[in-house]
N, C-alpha and C. Protein backbone atom coordinates (compact mmCIF):
# COMPACT_ATOMS: atom_id res chain seq x y z
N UNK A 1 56.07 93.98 49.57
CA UNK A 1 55.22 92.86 49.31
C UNK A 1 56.07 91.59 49.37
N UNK A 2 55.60 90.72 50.20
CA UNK A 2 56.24 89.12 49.92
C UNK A 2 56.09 88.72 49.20
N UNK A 3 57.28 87.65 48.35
CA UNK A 3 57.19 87.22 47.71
C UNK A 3 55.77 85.92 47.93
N UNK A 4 55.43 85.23 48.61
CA UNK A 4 54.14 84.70 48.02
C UNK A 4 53.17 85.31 47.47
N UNK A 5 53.23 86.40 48.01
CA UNK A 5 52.02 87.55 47.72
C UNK A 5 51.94 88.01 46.17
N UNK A 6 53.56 88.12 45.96
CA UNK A 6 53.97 88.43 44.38
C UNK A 6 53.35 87.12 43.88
N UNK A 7 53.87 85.96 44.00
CA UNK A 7 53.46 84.57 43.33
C UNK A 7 51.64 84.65 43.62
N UNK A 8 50.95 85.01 44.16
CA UNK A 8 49.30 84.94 44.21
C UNK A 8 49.05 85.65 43.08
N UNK A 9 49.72 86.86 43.19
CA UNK A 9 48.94 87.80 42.21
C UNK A 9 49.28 87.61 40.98
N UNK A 10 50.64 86.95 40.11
CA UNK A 10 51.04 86.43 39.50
C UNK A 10 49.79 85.10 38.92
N UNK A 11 49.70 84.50 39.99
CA UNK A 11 48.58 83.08 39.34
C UNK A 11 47.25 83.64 39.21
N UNK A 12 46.74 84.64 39.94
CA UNK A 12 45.36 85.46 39.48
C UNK A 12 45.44 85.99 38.11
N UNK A 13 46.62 86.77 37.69
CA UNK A 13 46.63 87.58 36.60
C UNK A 13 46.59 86.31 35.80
N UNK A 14 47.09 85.15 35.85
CA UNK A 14 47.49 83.79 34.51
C UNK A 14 45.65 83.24 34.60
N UNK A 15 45.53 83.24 35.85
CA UNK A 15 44.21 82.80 35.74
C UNK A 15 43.47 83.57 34.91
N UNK A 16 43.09 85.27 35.52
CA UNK A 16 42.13 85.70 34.38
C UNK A 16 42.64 85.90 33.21
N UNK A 17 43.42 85.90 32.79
CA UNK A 17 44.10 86.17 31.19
C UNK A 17 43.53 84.66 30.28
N UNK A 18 44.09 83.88 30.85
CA UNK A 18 42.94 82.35 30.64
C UNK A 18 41.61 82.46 30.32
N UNK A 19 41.22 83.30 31.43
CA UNK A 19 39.77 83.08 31.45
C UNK A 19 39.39 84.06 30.03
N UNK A 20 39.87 85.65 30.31
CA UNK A 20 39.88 85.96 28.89
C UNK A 20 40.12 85.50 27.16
N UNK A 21 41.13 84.71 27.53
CA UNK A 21 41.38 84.22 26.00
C UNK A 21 40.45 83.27 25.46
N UNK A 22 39.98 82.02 26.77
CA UNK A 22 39.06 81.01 26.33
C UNK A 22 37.80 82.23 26.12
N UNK A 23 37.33 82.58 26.64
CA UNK A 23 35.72 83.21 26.33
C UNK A 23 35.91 83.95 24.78
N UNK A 24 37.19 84.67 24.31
CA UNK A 24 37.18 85.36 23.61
C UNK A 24 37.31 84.22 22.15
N UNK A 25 37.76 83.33 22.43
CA UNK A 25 37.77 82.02 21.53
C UNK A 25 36.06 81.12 21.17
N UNK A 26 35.59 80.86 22.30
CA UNK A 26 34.37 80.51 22.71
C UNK A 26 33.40 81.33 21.49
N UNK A 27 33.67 82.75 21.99
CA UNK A 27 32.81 83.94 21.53
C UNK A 27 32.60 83.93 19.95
N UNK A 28 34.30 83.58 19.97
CA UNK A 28 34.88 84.30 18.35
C UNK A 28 34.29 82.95 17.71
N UNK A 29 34.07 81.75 17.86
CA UNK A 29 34.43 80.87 16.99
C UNK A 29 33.61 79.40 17.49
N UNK A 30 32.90 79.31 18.48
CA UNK A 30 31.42 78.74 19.19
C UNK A 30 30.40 79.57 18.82
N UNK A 31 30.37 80.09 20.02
CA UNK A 31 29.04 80.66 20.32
C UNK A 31 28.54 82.28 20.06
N UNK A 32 28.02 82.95 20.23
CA UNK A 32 27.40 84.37 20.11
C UNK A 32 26.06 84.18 20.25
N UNK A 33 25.72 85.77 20.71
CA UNK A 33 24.25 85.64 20.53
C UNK A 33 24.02 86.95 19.94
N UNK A 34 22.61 87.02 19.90
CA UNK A 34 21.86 87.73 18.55
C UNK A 34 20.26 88.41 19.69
N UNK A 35 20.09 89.59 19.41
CA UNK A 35 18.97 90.02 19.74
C UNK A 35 17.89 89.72 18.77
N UNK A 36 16.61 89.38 19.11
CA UNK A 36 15.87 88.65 18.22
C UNK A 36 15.07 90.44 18.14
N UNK A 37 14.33 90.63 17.13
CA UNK A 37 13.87 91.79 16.47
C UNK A 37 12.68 92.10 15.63
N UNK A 38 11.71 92.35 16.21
CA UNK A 38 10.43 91.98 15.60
C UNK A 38 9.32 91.05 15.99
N UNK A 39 8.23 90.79 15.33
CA UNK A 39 7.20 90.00 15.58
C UNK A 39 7.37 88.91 14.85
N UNK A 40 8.46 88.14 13.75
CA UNK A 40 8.24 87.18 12.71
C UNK A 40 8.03 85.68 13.42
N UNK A 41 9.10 85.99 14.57
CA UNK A 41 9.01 84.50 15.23
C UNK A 41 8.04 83.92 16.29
N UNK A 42 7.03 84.98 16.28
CA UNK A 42 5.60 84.23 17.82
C UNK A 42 5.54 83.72 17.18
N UNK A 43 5.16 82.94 17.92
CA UNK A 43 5.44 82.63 19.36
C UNK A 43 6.78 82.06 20.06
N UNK A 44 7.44 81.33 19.50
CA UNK A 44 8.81 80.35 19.67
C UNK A 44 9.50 81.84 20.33
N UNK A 45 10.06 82.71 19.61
CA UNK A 45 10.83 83.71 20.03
C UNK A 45 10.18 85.10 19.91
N UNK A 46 9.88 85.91 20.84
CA UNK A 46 9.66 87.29 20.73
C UNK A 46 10.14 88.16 20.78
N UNK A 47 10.09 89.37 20.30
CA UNK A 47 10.86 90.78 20.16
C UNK A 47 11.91 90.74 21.50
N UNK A 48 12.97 91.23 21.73
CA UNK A 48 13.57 91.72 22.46
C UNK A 48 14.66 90.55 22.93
N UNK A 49 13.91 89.30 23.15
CA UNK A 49 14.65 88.51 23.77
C UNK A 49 16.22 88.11 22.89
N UNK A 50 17.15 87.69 24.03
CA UNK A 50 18.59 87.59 23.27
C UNK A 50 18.50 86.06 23.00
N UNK A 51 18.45 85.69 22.29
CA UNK A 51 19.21 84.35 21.86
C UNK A 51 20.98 83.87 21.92
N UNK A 52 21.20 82.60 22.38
CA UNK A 52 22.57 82.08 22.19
C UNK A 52 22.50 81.03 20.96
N UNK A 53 23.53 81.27 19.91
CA UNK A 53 23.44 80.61 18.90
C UNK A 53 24.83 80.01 18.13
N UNK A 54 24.39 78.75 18.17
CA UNK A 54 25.86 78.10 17.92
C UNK A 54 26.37 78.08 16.40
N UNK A 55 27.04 78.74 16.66
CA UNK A 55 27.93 78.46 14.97
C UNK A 55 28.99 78.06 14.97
N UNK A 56 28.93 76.50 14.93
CA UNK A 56 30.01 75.69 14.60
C UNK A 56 28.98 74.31 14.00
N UNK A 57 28.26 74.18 14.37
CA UNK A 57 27.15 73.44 14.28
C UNK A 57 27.01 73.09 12.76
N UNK A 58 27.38 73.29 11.57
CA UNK A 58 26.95 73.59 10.31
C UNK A 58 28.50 73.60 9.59
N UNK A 59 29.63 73.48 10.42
CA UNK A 59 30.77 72.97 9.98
C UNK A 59 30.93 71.66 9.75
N UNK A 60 29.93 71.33 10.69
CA UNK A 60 30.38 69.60 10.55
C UNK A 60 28.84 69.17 10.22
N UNK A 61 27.78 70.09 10.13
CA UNK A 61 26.15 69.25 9.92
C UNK A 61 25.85 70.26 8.74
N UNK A 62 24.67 69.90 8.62
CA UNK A 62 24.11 71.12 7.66
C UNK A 62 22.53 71.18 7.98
N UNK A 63 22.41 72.59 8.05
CA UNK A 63 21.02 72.81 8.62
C UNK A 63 19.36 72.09 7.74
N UNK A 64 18.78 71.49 8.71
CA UNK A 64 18.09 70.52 8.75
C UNK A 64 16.28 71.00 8.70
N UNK A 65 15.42 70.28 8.63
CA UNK A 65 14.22 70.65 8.91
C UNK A 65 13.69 71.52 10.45
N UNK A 66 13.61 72.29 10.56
CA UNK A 66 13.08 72.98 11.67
C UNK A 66 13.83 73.63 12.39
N UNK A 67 15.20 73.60 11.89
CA UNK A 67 16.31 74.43 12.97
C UNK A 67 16.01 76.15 12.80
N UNK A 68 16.04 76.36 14.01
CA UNK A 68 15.59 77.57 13.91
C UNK A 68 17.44 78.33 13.93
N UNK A 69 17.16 79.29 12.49
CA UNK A 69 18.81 79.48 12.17
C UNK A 69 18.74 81.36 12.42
N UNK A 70 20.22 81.25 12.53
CA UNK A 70 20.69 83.13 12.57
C UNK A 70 21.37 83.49 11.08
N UNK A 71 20.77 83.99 10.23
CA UNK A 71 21.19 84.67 8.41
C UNK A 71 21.65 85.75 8.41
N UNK A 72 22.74 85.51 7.91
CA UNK A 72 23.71 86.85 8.15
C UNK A 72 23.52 87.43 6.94
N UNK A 73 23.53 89.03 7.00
CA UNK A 73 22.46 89.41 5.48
C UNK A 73 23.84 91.03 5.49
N UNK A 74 24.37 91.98 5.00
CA UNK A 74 25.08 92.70 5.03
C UNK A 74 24.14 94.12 5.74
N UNK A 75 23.33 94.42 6.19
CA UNK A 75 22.64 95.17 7.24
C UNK A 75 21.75 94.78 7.78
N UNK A 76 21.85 93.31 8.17
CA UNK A 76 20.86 92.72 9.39
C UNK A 76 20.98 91.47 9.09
N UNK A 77 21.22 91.07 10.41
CA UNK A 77 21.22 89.46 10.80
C UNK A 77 19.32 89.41 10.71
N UNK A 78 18.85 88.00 10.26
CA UNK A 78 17.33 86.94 10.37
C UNK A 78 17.68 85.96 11.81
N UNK A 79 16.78 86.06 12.29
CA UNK A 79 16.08 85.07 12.78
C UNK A 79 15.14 84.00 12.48
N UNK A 80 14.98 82.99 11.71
CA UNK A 80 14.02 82.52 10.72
C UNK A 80 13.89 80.98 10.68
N UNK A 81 13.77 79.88 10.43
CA UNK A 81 13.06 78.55 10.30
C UNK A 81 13.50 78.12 9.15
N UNK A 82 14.25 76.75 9.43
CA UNK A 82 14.62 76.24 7.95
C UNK A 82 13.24 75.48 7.92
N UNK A 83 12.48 75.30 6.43
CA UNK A 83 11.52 75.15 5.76
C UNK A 83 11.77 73.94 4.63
N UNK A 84 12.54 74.51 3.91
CA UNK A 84 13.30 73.58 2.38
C UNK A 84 14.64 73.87 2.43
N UNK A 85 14.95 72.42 2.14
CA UNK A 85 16.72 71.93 1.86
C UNK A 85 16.65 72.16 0.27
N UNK A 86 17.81 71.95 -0.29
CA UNK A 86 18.16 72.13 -1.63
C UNK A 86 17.74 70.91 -2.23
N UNK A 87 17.03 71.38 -3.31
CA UNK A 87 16.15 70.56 -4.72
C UNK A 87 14.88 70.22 -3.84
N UNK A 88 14.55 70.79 -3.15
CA UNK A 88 13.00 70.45 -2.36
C UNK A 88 12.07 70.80 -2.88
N UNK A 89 10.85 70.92 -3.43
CA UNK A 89 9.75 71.93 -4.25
C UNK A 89 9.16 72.04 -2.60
N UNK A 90 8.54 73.47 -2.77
CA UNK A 90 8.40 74.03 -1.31
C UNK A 90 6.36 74.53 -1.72
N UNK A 91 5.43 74.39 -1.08
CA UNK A 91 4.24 75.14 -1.48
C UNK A 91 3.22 74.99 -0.46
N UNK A 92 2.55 76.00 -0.26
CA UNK A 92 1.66 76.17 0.35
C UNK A 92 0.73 76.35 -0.05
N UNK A 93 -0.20 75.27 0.04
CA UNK A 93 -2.11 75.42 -0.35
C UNK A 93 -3.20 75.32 0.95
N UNK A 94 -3.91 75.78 1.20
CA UNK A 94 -4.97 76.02 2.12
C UNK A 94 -4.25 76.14 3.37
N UNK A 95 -3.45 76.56 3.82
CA UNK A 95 -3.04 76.74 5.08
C UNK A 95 -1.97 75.92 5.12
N UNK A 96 -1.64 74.86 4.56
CA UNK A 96 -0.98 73.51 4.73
C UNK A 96 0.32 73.76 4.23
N UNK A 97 1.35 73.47 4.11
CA UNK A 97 3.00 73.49 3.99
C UNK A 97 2.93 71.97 3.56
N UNK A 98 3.67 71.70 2.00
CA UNK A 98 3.99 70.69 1.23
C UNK A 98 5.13 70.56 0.78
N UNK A 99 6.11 69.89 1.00
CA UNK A 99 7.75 69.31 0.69
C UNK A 99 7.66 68.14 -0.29
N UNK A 100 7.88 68.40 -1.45
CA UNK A 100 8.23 67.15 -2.46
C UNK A 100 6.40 66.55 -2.51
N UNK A 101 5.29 67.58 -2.58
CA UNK A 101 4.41 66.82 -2.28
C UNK A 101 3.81 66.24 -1.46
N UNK A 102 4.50 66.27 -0.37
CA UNK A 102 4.07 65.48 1.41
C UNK A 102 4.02 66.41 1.95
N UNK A 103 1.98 66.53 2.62
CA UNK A 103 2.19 67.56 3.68
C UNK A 103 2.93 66.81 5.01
N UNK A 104 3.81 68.37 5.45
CA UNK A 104 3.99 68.53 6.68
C UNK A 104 3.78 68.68 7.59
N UNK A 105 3.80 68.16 8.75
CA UNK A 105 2.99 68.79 10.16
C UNK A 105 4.17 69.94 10.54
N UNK A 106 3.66 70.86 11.44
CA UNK A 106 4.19 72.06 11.79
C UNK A 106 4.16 71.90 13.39
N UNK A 107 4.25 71.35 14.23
CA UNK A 107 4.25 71.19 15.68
C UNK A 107 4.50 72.44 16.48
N UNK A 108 4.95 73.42 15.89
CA UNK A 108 5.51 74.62 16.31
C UNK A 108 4.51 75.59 16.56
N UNK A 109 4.06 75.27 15.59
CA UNK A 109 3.24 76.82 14.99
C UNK A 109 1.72 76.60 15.76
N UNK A 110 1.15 77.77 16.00
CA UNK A 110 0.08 77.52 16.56
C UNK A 110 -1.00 77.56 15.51
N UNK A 111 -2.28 77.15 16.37
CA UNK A 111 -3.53 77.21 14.66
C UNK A 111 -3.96 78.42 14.04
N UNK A 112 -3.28 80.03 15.01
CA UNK A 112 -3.63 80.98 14.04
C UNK A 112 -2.40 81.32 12.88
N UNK A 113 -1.07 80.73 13.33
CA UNK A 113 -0.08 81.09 12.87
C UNK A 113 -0.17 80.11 11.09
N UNK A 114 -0.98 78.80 11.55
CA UNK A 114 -0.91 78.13 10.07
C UNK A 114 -2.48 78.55 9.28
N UNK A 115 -3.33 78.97 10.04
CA UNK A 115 -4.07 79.98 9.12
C UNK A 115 -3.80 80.97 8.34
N UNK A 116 -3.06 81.79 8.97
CA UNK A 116 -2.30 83.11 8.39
C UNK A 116 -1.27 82.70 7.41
N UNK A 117 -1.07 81.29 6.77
CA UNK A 117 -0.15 80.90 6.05
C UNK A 117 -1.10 81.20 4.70
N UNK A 118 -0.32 82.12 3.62
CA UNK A 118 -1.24 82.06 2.38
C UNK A 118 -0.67 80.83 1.72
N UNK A 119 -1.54 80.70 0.76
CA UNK A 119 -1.04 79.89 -0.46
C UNK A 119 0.38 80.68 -1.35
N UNK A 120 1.10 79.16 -1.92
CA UNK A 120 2.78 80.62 -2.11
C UNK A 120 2.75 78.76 -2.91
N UNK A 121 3.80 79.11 -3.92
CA UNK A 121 4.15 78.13 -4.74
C UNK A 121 3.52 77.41 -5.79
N UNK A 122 3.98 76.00 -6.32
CA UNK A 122 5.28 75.39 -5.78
C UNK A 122 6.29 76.32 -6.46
N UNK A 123 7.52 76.21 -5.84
CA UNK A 123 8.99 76.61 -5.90
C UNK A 123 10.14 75.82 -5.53
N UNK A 124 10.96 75.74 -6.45
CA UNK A 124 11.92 74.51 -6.18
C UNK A 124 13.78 75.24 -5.57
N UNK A 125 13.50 74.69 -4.69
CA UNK A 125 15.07 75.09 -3.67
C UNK A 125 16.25 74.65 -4.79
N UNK A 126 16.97 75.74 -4.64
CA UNK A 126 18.56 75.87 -5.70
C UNK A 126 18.96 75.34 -4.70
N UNK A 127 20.21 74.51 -5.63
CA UNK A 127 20.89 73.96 -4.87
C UNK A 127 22.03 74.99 -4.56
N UNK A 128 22.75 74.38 -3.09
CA UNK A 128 23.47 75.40 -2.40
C UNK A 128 22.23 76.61 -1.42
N UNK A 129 21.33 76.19 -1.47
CA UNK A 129 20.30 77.21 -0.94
C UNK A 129 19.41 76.94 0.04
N UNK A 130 18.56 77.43 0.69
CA UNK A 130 17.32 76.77 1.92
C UNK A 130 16.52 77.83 1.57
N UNK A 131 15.39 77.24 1.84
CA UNK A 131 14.29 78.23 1.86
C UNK A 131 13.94 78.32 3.41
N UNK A 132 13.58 79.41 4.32
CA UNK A 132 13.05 79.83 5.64
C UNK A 132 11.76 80.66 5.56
N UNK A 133 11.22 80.82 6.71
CA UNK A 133 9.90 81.00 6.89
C UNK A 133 10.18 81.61 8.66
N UNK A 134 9.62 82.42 8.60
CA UNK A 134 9.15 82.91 10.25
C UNK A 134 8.35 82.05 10.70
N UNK A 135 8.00 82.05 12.22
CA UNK A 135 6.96 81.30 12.85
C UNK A 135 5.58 82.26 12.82
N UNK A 136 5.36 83.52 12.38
CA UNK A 136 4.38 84.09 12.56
C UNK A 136 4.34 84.68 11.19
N UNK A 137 3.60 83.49 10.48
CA UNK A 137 3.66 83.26 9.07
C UNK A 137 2.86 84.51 7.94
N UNK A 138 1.91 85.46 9.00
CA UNK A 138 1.20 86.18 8.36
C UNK A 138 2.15 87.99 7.99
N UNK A 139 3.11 87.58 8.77
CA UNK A 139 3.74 89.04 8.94
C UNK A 139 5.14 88.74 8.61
N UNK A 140 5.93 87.92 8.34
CA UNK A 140 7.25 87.18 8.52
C UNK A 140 7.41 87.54 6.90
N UNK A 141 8.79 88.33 6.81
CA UNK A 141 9.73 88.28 5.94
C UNK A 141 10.57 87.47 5.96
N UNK A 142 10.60 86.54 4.44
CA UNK A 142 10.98 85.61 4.95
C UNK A 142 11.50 84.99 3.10
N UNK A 143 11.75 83.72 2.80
CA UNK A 143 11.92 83.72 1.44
C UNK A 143 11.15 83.81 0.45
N UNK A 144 9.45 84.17 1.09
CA UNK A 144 8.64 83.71 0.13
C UNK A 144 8.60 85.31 -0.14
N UNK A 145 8.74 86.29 0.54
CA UNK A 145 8.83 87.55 0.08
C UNK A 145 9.83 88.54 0.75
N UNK A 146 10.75 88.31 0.09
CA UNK A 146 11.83 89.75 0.57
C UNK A 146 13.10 89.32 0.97
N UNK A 147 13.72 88.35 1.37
CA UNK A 147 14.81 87.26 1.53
C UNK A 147 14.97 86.38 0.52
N UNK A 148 14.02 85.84 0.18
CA UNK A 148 14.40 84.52 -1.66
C UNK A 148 15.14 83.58 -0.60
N UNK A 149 15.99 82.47 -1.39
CA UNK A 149 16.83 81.68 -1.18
C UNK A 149 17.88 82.15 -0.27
N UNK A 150 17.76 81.49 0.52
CA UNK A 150 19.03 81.60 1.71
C UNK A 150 20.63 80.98 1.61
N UNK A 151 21.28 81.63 0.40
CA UNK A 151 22.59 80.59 0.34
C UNK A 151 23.16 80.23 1.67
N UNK A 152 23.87 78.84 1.84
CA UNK A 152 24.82 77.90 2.73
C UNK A 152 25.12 78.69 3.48
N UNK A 153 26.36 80.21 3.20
CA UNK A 153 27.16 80.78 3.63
C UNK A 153 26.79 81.71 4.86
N UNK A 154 25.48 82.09 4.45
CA UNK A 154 24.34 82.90 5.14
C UNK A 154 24.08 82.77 6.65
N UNK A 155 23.80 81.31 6.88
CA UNK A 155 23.64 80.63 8.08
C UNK A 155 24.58 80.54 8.67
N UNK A 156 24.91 81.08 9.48
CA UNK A 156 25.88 81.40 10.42
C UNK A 156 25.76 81.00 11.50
N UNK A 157 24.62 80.30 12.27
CA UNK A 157 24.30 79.73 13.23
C UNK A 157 22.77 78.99 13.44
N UNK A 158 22.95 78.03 14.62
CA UNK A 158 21.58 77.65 15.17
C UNK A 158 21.19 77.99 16.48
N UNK A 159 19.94 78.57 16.52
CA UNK A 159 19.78 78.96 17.78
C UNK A 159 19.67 78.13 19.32
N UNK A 160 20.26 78.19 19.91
CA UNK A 160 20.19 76.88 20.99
C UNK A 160 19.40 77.55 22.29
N UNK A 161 19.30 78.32 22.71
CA UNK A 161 18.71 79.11 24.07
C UNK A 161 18.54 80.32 23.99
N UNK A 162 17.36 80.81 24.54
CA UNK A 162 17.39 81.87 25.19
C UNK A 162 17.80 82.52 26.33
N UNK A 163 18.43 83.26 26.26
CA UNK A 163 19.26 84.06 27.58
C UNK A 163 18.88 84.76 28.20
N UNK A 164 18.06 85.86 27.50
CA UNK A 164 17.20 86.93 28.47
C UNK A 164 16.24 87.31 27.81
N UNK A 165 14.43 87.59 28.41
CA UNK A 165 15.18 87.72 29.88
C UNK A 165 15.37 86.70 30.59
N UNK A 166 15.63 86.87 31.80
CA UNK A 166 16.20 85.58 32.49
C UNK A 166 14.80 84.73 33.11
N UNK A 167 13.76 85.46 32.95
CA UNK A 167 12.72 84.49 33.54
C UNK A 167 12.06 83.15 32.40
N UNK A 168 12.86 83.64 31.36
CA UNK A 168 12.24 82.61 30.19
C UNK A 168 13.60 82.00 29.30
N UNK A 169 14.22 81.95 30.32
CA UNK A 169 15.76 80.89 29.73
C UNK A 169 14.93 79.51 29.58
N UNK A 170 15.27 79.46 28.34
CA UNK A 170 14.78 78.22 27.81
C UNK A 170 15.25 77.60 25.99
N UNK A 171 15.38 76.56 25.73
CA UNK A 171 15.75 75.85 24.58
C UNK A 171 14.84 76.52 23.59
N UNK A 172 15.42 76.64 22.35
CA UNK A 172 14.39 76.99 21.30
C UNK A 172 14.44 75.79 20.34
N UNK A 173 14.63 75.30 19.87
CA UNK A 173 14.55 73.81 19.12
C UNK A 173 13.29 73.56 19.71
């Protein structure tokens, strides 16, 4: 073998070793994704599809009204809807979703999904905590039954895209 030939294969191997370390950095400490699981999130996200979800996002912000977040739970990651920030009173009467007393509009949700919303509250967000909600409010485990308060630590990411399948790559925000 000639030596250029040695020097090519030499800059291929530096190249992909590169390419390995950044993705494995990317992976470890950006981005990941999460198979979404269940019916909680129709419409926004449905069973099967993979989500890409950024967790770094919440190092420097803190999750906000409507971010749709990934909850890391010790035998199963959530898929779920921030709802209430900490010291928020959170309640639902006639279909309607109320924060501090001010209804909310829900832009997300469709009109069977805020029908299927029971009445739940009021309940006041601990601090250090969020309250979440599925988008398919009639079936969604979520804090109002079976999750509770979502501590800080929990949220491990925000969901930014869908990946597959590939015919419905698209933003979830």
């Amino acid at each position: 073998m000639s030596e250029q030939a040695k020097k090519e294969w030499v800059e291929w191997i530096k190249a992909i070793a590169i390419a390995v370390v950044l993705a494995f950095i990317l992976r470890t400490f950006f981005f990941a994704t999460s198979i979404v699981e269940g019916s909680s999130m129709d419409p926004t996200l449905e069973s099967g599809e993979r989500v890409m979800f950024n967790k770094i996002i919440y190092f420097v912000d803190e999750p906000t009204y409507g971010d749709v977040v990934i909850i890391e739970r010790p035998m199963k990651n959530y898929v779920k809807r921030v709802i209430g920030k900490p010291s928020d009173t959170i309640e639902v009467r006639n279909h309607q979703l109320y924060i501090d007393g001010q209804k909310k509009e829900q832009n997300f949700l469709s009109e069977e999904a805020i029908r299927g919303t029971r009445d739940f509250g009021p309940v006041k967000v601990p601090d250090g905590t969020y309250f979440v909600m599925g988008d398919n409010r009639s079936i969604s485990k979520d804090s109002r039954n079976g999750l509770g308060f979502i501590k800080e630590g929990e949220i491990i990411g925000r969901t930014e895209l869908i990946i597959y399948p590939f015919d419905e790559i698209s933003l979830t925000q």
